[in-house]
N, C-alpha and C. Protein backbone atom coordinates (compact mmCIF):
# COMPACT_ATOMS: atom_id res chain seq x y z
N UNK A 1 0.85 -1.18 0.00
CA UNK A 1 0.00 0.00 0.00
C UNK A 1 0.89 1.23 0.00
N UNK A 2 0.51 2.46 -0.54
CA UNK A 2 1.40 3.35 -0.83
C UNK A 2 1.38 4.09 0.11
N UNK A 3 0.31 3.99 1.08
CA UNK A 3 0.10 5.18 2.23
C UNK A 3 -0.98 6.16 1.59
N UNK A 4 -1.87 6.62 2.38
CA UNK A 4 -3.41 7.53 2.21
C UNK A 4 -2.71 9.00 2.19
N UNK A 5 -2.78 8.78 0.84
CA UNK A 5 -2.90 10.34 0.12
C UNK A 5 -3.81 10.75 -0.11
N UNK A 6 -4.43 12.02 -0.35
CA UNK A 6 -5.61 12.76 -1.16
C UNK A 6 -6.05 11.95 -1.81
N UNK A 7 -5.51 11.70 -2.76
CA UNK A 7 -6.11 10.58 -3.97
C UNK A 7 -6.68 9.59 -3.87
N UNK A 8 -5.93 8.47 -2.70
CA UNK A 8 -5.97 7.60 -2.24
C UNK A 8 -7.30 7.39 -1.37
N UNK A 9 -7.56 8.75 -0.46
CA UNK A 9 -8.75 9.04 0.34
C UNK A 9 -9.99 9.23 -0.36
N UNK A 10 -9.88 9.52 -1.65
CA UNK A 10 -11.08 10.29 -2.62
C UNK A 10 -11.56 8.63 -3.23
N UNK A 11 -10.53 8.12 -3.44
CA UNK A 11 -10.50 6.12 -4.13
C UNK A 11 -11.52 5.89 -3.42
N UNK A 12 -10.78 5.94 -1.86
CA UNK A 12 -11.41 5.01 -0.87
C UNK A 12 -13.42 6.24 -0.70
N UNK A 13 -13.18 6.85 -0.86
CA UNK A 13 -14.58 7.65 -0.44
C UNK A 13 -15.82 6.98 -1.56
N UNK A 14 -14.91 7.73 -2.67
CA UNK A 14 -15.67 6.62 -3.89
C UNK A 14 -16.38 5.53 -3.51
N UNK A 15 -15.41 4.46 -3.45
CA UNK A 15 -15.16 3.38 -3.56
C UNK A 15 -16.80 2.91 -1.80
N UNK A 16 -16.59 3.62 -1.25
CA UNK A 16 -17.33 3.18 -0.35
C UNK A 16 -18.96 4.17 -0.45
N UNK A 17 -19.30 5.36 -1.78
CA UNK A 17 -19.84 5.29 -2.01
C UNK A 17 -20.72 6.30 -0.42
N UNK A 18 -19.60 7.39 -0.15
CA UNK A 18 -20.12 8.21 0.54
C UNK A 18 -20.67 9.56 -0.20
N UNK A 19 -20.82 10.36 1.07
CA UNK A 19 -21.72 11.37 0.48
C UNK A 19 -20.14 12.46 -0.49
N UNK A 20 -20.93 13.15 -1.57
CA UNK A 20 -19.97 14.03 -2.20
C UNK A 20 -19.12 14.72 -2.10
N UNK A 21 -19.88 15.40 -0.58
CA UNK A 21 -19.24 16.38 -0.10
C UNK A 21 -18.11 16.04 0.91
N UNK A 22 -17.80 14.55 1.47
CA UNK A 22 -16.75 14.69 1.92
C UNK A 22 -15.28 14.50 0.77
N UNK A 23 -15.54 14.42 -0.08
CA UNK A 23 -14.48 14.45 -1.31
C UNK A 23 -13.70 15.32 -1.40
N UNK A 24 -12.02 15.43 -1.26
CA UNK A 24 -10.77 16.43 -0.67
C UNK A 24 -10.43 17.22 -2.22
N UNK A 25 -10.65 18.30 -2.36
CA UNK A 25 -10.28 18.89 -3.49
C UNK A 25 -9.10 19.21 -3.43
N UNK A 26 -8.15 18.84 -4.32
CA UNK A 26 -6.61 18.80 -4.15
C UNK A 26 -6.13 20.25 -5.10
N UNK A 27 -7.40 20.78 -5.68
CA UNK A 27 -6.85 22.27 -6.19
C UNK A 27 -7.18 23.40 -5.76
N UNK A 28 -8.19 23.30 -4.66
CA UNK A 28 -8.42 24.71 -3.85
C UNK A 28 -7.43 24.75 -2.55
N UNK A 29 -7.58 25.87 -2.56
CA UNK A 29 -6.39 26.43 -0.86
C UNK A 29 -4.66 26.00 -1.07
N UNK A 30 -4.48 26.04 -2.36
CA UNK A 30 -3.15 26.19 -2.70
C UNK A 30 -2.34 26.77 -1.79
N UNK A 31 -1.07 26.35 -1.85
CA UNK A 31 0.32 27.40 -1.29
C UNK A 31 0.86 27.99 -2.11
N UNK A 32 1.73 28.42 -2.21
CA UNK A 32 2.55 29.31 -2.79
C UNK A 32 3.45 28.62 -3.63
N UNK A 33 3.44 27.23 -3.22
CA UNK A 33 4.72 26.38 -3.69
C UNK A 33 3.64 25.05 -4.93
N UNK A 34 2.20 25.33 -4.90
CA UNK A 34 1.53 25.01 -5.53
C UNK A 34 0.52 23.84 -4.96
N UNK A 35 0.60 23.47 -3.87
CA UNK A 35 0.51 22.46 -3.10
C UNK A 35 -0.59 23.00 -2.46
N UNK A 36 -1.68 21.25 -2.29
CA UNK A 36 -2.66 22.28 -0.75
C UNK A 36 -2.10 22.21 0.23
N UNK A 37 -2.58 23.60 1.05
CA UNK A 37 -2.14 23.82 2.43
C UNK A 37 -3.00 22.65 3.69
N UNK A 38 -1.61 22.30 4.09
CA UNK A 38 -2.16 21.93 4.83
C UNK A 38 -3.63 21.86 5.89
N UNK A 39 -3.09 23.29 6.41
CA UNK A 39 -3.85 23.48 7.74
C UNK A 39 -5.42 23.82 7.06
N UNK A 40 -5.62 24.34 5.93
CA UNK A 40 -6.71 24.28 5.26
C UNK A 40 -7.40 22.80 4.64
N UNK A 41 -6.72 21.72 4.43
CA UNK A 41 -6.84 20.59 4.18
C UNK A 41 -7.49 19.74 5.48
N UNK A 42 -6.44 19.88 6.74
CA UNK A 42 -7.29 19.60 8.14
C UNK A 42 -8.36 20.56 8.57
N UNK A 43 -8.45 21.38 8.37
CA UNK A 43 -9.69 22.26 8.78
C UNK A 43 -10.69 21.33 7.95
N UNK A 44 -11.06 21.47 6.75
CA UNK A 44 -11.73 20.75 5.71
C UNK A 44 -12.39 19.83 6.01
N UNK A 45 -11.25 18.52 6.63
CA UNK A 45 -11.46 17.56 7.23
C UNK A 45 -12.54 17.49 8.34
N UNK A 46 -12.34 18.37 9.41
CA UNK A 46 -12.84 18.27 10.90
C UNK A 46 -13.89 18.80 10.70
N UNK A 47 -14.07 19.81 9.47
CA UNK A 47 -16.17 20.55 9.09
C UNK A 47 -16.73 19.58 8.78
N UNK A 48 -15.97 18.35 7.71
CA UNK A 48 -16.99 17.43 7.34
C UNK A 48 -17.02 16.43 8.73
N UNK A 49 -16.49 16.00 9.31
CA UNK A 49 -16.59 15.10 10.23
C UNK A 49 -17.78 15.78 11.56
N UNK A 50 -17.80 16.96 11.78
CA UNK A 50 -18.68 18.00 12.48
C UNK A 50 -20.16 17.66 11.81
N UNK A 51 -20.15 18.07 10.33
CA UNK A 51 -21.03 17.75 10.01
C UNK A 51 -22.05 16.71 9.66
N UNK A 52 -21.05 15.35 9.47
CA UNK A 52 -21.48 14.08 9.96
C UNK A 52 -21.85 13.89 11.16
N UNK A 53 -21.53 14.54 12.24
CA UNK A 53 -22.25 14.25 13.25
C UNK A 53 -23.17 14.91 13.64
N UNK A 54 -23.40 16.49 12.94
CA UNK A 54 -24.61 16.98 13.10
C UNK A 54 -25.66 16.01 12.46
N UNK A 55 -25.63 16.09 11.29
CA UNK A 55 -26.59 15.03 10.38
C UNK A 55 -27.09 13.85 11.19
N UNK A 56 -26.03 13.28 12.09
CA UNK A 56 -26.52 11.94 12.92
C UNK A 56 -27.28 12.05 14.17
N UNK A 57 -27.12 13.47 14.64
CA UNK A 57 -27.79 14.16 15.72
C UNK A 57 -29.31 14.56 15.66
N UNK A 58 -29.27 15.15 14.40
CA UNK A 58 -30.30 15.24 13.34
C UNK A 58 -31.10 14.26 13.47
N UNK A 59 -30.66 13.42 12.67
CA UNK A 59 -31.71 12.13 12.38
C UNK A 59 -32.43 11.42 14.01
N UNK A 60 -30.96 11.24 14.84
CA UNK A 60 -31.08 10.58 16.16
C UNK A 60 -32.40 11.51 16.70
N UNK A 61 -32.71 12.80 16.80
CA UNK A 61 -33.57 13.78 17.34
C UNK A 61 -34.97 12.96 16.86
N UNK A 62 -34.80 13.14 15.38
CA UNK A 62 -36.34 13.00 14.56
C UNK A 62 -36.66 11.59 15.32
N UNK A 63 -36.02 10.66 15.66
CA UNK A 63 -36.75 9.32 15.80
C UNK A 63 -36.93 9.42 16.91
N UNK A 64 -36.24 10.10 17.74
CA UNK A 64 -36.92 10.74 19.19
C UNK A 64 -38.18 11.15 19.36
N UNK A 65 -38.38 12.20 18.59
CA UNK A 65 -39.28 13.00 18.46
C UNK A 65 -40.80 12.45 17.97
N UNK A 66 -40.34 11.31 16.66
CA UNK A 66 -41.48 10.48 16.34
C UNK A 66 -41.49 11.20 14.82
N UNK A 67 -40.49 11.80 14.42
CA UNK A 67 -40.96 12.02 12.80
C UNK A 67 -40.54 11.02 11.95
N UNK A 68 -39.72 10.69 12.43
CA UNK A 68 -39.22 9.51 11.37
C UNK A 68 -39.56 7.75 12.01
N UNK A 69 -39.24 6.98 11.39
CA UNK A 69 -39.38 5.96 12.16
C UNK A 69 -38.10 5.12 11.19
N UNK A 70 -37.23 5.44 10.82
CA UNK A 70 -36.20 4.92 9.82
C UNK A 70 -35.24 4.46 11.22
N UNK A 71 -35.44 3.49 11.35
CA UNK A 71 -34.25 3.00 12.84
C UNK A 71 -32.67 2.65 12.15
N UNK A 72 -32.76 2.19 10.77
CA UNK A 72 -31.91 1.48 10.26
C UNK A 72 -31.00 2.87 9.70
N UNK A 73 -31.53 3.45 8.95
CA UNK A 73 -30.94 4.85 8.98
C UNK A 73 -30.55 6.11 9.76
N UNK A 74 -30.82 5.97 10.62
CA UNK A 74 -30.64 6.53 12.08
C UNK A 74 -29.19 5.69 12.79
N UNK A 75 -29.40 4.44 12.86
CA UNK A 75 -27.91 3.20 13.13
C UNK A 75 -26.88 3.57 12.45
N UNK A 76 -27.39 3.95 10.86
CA UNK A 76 -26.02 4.23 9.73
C UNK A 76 -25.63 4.97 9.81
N UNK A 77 -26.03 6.55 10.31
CA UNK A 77 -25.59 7.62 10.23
C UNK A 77 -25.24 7.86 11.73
N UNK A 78 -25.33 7.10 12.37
CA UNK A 78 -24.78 7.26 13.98
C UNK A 78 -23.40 6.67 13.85
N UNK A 79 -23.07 5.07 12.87
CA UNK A 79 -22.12 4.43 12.84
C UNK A 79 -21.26 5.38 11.96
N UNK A 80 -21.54 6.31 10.88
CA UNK A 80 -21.06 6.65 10.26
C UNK A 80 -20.24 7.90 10.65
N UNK A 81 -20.86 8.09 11.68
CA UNK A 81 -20.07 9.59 12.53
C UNK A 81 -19.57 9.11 14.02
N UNK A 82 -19.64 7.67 14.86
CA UNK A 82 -18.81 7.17 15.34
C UNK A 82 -17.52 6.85 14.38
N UNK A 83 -17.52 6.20 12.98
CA UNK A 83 -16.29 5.70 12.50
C UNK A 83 -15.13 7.17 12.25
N UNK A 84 -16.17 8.27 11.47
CA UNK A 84 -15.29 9.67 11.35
C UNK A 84 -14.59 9.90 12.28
N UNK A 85 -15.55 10.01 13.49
CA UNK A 85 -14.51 10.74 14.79
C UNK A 85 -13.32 9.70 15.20
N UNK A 86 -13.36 8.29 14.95
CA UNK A 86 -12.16 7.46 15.76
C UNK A 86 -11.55 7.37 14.15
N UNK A 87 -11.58 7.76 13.20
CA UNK A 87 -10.09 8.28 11.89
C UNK A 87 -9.73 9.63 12.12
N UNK A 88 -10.55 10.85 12.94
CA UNK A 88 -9.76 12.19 12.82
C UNK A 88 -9.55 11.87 14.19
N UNK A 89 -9.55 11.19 15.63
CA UNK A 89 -8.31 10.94 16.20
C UNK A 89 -7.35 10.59 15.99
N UNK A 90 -7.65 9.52 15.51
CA UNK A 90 -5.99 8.75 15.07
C UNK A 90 -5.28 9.50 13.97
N UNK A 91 -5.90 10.57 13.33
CA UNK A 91 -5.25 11.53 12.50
C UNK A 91 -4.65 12.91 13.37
N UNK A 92 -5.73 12.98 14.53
CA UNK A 92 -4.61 13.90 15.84
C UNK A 92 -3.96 13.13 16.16
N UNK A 93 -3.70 11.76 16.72
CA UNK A 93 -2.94 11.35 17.26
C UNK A 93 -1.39 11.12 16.59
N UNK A 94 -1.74 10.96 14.95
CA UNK A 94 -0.30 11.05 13.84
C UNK A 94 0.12 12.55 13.82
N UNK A 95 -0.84 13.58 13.80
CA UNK A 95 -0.04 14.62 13.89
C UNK A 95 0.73 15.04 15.25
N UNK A 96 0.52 14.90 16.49
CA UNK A 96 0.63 14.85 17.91
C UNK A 96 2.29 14.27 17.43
N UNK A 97 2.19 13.25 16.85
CA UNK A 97 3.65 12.31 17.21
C UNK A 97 4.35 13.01 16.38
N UNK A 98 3.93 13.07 14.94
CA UNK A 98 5.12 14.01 14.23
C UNK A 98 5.89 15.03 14.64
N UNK A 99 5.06 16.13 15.45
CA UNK A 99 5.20 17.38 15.63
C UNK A 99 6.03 17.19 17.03
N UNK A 100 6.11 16.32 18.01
CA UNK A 100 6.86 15.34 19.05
C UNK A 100 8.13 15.05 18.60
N UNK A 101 8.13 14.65 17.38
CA UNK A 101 9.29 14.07 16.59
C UNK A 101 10.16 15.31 15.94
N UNK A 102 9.80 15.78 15.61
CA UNK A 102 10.28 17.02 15.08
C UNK A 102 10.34 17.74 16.18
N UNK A 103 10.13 18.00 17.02
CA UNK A 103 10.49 19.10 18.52
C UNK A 103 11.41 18.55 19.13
N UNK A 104 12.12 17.09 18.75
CA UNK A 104 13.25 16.04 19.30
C UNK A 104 14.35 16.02 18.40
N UNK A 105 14.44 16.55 17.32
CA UNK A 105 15.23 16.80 16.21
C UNK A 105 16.34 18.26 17.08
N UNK A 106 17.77 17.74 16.75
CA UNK A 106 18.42 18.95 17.03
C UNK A 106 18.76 19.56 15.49
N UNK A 107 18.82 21.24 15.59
CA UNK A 107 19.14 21.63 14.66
C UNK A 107 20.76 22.12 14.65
């Protein structure tokens, strides 16, 4: 495996046939050096994952409430914003170590 690049993440989004909008546009929020910026790339990240869990909050409310009665869709979109939040930990937790690693580097 080559390691989860942009590309690689957009495959896998595809490929599993999620919603559109979490799809990483690799030509907006450029740098200077032509590249996306990072910190705009993780921002990106953490709105859609926010917003997956609004959506699941959402739904979780309505079947509360009695508007919906979709239990099975209510499960998916709860599982689907439990799985987001435990990949953008472990995506704090890779940046946490890098930035650890690099503060251990002498110059």
């Amino acid at each position: 495996m080559d390691g989860l690049t942009i590309s690689n993440a957009n495959k896998f989004l595809e490929s599993a046939n999620l919603d559109k909008n979490l799809k990483l546009d690799p030509t907006s929020n450029t740098t200077a050096g032509g590249g996306v910026s990072f910190a705009d790339t993780l921002k990106e990240a953490v709105n859609n994952v926010n917003q997956i869990h609004l959506d699941a909050d959402k739904k979780a409310q309505e079947l509360a409430t009695g508007r919906t009665d979709d239990i099975a869709g209510v499960m998916i979109a709860t599982e689907k914003a439990d799985i987001a939040l435990r990949v953008m930990v472990q995506v704090r937790n890779k940046i946490i170590d890098a930035y650890q690693d690099i503060m251990k580097m002498q110059v």
